[in-house]
C-alpha atoms as a PDB file:
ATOM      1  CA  UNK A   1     -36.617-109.149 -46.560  1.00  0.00           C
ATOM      2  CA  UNK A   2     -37.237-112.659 -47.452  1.00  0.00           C
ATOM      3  CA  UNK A   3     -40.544-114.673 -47.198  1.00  0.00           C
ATOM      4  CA  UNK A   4     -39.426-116.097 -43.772  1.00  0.00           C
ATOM      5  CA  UNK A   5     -39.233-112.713 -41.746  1.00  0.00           C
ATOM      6  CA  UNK A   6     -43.130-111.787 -43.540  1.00  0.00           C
ATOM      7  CA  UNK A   7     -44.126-114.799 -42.168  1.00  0.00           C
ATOM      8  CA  UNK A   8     -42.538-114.075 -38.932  1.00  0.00           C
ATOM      9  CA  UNK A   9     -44.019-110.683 -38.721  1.00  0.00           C
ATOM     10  CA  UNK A  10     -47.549-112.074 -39.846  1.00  0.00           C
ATOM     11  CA  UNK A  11     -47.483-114.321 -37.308  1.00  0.00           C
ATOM     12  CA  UNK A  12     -47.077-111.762 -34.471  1.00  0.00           C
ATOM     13  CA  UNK A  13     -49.385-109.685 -35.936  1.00  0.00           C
ATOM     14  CA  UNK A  14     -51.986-112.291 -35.716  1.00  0.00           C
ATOM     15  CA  UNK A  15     -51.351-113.971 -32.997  1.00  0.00           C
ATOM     16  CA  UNK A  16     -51.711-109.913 -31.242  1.00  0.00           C
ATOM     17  CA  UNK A  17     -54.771-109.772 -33.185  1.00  0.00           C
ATOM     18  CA  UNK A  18     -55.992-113.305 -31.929  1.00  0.00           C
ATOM     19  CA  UNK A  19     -55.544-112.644 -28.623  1.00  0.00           C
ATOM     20  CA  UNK A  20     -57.048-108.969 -28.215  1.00  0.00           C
ATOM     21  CA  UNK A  21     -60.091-110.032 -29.571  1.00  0.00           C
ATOM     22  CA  UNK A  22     -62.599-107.350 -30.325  1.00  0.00           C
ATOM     23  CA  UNK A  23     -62.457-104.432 -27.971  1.00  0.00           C
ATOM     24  CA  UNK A  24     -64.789-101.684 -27.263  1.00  0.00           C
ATOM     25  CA  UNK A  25     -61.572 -99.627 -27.545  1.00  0.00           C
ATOM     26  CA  UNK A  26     -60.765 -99.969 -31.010  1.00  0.00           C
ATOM     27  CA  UNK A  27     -61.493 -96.541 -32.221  1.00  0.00           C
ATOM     28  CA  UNK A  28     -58.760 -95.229 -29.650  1.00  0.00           C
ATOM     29  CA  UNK A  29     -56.229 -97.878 -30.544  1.00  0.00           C
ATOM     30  CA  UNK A  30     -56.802 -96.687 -34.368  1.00  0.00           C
ATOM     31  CA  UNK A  31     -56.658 -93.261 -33.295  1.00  0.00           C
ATOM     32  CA  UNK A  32     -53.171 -93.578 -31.430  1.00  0.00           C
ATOM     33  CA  UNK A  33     -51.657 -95.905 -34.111  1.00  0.00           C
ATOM     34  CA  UNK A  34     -52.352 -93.928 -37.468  1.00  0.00           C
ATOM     35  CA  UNK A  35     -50.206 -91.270 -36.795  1.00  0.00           C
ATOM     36  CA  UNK A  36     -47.272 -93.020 -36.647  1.00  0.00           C
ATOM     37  CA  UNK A  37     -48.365 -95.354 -40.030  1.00  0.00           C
ATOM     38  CA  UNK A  38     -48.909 -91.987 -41.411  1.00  0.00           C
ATOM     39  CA  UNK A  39     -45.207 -91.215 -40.163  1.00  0.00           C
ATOM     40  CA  UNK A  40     -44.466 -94.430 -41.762  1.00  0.00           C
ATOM     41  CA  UNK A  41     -46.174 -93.808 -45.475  1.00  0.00           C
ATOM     42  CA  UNK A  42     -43.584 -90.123 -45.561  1.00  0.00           C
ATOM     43  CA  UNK A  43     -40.848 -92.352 -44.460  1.00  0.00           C
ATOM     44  CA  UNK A  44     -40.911 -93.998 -47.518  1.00  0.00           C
ATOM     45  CA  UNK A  45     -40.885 -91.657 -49.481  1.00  0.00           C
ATOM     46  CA  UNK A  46     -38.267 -89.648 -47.564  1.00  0.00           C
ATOM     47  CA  UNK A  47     -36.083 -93.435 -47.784  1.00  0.00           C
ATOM     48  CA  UNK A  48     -36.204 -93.458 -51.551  1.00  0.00           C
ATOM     49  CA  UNK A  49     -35.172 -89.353 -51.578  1.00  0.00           C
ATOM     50  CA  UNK A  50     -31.985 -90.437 -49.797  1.00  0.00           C
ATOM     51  CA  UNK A  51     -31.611 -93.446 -51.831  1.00  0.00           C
ATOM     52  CA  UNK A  52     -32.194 -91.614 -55.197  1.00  0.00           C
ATOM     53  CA  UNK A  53     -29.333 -89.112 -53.916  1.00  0.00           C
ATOM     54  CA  UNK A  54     -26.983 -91.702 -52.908  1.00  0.00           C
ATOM     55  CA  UNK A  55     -27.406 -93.320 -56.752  1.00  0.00           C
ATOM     56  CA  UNK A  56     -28.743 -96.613 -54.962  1.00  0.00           C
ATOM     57  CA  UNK A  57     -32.236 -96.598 -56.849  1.00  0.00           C
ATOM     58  CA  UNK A  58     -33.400 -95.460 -59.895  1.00  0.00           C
ATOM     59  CA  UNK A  59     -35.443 -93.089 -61.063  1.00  0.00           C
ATOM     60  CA  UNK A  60     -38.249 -95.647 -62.102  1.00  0.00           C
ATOM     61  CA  UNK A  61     -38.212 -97.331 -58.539  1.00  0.00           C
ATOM     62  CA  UNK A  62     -37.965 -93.751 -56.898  1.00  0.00           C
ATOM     63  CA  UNK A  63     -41.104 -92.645 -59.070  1.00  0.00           C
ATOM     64  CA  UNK A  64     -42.746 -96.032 -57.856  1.00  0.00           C
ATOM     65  CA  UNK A  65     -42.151 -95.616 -54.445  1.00  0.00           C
ATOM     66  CA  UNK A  66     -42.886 -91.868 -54.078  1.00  0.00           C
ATOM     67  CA  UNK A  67     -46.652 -92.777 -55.775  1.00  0.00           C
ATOM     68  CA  UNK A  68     -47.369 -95.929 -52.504  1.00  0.00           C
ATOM     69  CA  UNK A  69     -45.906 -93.332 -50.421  1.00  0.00           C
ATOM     70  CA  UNK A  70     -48.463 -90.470 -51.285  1.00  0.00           C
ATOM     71  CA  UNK A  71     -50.826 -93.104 -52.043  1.00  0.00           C
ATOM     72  CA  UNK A  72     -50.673 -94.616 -48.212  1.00  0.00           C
ATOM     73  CA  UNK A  73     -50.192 -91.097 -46.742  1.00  0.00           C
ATOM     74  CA  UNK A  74     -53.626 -89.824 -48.433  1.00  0.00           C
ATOM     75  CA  UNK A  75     -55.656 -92.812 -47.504  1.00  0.00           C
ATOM     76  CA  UNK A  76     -54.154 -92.971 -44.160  1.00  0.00           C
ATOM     77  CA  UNK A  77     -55.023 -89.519 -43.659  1.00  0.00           C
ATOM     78  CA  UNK A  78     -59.018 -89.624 -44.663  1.00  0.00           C
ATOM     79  CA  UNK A  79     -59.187 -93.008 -42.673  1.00  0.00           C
ATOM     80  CA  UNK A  80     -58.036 -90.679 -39.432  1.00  0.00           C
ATOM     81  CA  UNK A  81     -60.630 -88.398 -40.237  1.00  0.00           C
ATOM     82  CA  UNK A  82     -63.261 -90.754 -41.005  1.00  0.00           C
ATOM     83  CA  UNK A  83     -62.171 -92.495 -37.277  1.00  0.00           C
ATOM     84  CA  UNK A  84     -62.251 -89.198 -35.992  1.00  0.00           C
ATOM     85  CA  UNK A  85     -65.755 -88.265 -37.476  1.00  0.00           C
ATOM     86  CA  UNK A  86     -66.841 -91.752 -35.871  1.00  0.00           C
ATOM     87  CA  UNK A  87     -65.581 -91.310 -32.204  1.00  0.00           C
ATOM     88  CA  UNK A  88     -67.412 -87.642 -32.521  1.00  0.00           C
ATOM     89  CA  UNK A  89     -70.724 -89.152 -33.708  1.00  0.00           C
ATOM     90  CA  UNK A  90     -70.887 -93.241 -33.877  1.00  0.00           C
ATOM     91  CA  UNK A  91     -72.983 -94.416 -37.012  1.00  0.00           C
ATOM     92  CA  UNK A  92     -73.012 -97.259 -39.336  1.00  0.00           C
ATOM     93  CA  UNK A  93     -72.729 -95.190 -41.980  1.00  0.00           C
ATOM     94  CA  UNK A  94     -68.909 -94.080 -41.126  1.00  0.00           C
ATOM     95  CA  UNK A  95     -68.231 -97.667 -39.985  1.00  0.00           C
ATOM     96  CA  UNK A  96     -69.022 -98.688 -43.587  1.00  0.00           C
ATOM     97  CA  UNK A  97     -66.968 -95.661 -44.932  1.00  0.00           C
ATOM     98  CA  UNK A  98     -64.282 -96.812 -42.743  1.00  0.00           C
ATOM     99  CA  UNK A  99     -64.464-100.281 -44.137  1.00  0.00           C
ATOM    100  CA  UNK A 100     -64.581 -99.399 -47.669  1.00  0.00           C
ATOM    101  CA  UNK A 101     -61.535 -97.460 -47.471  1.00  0.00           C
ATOM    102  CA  UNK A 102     -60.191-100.044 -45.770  1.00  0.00           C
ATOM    103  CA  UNK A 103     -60.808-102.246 -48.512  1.00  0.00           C
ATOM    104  CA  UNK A 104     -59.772 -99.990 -50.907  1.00  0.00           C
ATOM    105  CA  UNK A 105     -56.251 -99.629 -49.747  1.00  0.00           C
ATOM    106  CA  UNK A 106     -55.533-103.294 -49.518  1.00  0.00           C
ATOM    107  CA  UNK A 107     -56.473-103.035 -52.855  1.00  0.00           C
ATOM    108  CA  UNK A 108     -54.557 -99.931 -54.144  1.00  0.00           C
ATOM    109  CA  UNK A 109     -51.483-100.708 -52.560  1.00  0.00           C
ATOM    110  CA  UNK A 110     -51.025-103.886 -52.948  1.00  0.00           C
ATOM    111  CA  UNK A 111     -51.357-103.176 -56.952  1.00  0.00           C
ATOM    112  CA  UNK A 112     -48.808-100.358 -56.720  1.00  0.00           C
ATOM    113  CA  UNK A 113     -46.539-102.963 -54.975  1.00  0.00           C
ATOM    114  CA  UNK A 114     -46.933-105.404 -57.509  1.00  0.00           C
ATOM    115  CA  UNK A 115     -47.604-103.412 -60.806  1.00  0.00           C
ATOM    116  CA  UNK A 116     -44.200-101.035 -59.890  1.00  0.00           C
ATOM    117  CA  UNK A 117     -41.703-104.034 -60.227  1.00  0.00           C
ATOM    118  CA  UNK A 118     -38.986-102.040 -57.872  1.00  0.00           C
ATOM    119  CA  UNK A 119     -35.758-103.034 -59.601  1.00  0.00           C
ATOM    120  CA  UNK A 120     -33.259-102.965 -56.712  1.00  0.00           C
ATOM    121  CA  UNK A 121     -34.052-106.320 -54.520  1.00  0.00           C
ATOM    122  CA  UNK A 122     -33.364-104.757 -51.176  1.00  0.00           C
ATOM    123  CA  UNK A 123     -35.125-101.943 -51.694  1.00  0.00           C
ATOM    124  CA  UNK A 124     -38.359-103.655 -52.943  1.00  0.00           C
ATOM    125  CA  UNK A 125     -38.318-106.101 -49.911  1.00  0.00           C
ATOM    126  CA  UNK A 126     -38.071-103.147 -47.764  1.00  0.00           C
ATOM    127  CA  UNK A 127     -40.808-101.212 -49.126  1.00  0.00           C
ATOM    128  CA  UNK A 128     -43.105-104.727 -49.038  1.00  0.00           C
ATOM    129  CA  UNK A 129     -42.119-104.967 -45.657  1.00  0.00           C
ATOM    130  CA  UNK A 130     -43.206-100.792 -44.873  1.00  0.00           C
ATOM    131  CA  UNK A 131     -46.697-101.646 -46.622  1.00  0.00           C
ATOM    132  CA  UNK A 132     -47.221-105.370 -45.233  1.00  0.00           C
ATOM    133  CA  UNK A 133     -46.945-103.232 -41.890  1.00  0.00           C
ATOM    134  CA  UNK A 134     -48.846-100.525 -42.431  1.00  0.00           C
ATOM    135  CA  UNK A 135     -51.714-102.728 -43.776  1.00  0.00           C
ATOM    136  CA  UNK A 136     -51.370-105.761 -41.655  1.00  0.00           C
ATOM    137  CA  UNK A 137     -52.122-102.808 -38.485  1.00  0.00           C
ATOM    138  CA  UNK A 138     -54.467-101.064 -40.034  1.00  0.00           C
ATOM    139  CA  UNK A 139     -56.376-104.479 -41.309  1.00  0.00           C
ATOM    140  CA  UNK A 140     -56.246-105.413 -37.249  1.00  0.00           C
ATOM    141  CA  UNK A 141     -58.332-102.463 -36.453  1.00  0.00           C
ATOM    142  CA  UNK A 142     -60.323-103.499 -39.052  1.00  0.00           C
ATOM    143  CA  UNK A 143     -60.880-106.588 -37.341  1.00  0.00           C
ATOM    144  CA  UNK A 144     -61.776-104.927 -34.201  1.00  0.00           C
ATOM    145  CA  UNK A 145     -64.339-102.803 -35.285  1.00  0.00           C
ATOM    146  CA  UNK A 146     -68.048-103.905 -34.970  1.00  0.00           C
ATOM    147  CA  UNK A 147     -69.268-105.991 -37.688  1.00  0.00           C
ATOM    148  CA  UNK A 148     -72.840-105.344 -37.691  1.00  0.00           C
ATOM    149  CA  UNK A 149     -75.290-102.105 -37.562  1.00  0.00           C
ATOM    150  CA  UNK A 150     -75.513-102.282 -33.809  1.00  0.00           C
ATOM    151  CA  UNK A 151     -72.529 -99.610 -32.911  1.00  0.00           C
ATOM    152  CA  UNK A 152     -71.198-102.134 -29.791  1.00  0.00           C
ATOM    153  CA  UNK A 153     -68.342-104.443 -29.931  1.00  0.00           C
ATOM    154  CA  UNK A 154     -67.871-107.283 -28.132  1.00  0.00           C
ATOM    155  CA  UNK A 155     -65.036-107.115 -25.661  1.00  0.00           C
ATOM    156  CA  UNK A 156     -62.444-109.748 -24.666  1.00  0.00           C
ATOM    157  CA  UNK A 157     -60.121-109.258 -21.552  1.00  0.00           C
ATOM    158  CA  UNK A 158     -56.442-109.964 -22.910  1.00  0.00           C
ATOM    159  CA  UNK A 159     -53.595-108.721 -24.331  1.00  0.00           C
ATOM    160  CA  UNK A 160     -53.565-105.159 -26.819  1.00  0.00           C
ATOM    161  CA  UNK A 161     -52.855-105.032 -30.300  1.00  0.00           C
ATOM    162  CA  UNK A 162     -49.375-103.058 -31.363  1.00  0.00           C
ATOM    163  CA  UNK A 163     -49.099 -99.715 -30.401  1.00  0.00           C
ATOM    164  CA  UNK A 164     -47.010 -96.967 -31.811  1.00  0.00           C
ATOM    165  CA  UNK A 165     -44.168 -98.050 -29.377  1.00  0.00           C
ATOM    166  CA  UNK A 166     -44.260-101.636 -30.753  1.00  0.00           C
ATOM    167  CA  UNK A 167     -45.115-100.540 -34.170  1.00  0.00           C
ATOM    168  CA  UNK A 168     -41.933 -98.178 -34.508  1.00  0.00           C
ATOM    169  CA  UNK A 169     -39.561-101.657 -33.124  1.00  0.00           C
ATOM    170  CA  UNK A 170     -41.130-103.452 -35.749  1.00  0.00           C
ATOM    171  CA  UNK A 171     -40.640-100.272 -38.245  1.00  0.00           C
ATOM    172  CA  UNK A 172     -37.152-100.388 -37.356  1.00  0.00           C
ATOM    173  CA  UNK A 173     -36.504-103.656 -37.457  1.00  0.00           C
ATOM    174  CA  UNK A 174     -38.298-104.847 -41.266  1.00  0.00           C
ATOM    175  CA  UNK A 175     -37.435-101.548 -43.039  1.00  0.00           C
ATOM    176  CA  UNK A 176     -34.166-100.551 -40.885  1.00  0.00           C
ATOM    177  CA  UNK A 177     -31.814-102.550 -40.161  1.00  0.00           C
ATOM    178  CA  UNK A 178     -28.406-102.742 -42.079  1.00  0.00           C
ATOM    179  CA  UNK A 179     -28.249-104.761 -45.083  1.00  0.00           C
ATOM    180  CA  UNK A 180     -23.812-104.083 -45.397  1.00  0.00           C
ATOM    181  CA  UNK A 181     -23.961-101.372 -48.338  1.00  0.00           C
ATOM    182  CA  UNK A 182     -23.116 -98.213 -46.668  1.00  0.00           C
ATOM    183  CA  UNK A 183     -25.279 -95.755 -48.675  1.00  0.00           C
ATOM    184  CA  UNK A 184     -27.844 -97.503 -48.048  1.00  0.00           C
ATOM    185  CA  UNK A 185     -28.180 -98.766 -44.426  1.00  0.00           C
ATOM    186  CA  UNK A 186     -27.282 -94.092 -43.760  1.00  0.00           C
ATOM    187  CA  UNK A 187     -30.681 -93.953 -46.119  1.00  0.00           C
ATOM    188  CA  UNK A 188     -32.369 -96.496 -43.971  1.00  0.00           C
ATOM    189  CA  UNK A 189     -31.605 -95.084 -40.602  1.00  0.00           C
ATOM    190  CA  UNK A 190     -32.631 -91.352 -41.691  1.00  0.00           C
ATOM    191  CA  UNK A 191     -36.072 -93.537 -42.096  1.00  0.00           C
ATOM    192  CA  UNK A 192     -36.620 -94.240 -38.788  1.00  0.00           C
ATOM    193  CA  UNK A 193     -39.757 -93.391 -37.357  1.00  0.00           C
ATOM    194  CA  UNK A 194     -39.445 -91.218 -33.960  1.00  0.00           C
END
């Protein structure tokens, strides 16, 4: 993936996020949405399985990938139950919870990313591409949520952000598609999220 497709895909993303403004449906958009970027954090790791097999990455990358894959999939899974515990009970207490973990996997990701130094070119701008979008949706829901103590939001009639629909196109399209080398492009397709 090269620096003109991130851009591409950052610009949608923010131009989605610009024009859905803050909505007093935010916790349900998270809710729907983080299964399939949970999906999303195993498909990685199932990608680089089938790419290890085929001989088209090496055990380093492999060991690299597999930790940002677990690494996603746990955070991804306590932020579901913290969104969970705050559409059961609203307080600012899980907001801030929500937030910190937020924070915190921005952070531990995007160290993984850069610390693991995935060998194969392809294959790292494909797994950039799976965390960019992971992050970049669940950073939008960030931006949705309300950003004081009073548990309202401020709603905007317009357009919604992604939803899993839109969010597996995009899946398929930035960690997908065929890149000509037969292994992998059958590894890439077994990574599509359904």
């Amino acid at each position: 993936m090269n620096s003109k497709s991130k851009a591409v895909l950052a610009l949608v993303l923010a131009a989605t996020l610009a024009l859905s403004g803050c909505s007093a449906q935010w916790i349900n958009l998270a809710l729907q949405d983080l299964p399939v970027l949970t999906q999303m954090a195993l498909n990685i790791a199932a990608l680089v399985s089938a790419l290890g097999a085929a001989q088209q990455a090496t055990p380093a990358d492999i060991a690299v990938i597999q930790n940002i894959s677990a690494q996603a999939s746990r955070d991804l899974n306590l932020l579901q139950n913290l969104y969970n515990d705050y559409k059961t009970a609203p307080s600012a207490a899980t907001l801030q919870k929500i937030q910190t973990l937020i924070s915190g996997l921005n952070q531990r990701l995007g160290a993984l990313l850069e610390s693991g130094h995935i060998s194969n070119p392809t294959l790292s701008a494909r797994v950039t591409a799976a965390v960019n979008l992971i992050l970049t949706t669940v950073n939008s829901f960030a931006a949705l949520m309300p950003q004081n103590s009073v548990l309202t939001s401020r709603r905007v009639e317009t357009g919604p952000l992604p939803g899993a629909k839109e969010l597996k196109k995009q899946w398929k399209q930035l960690v997908c598609a065929p890149t000509g080398n037969a292994a992998m492009d059958q590894a890439f397709a077994q990574s599509l999220v359904r």
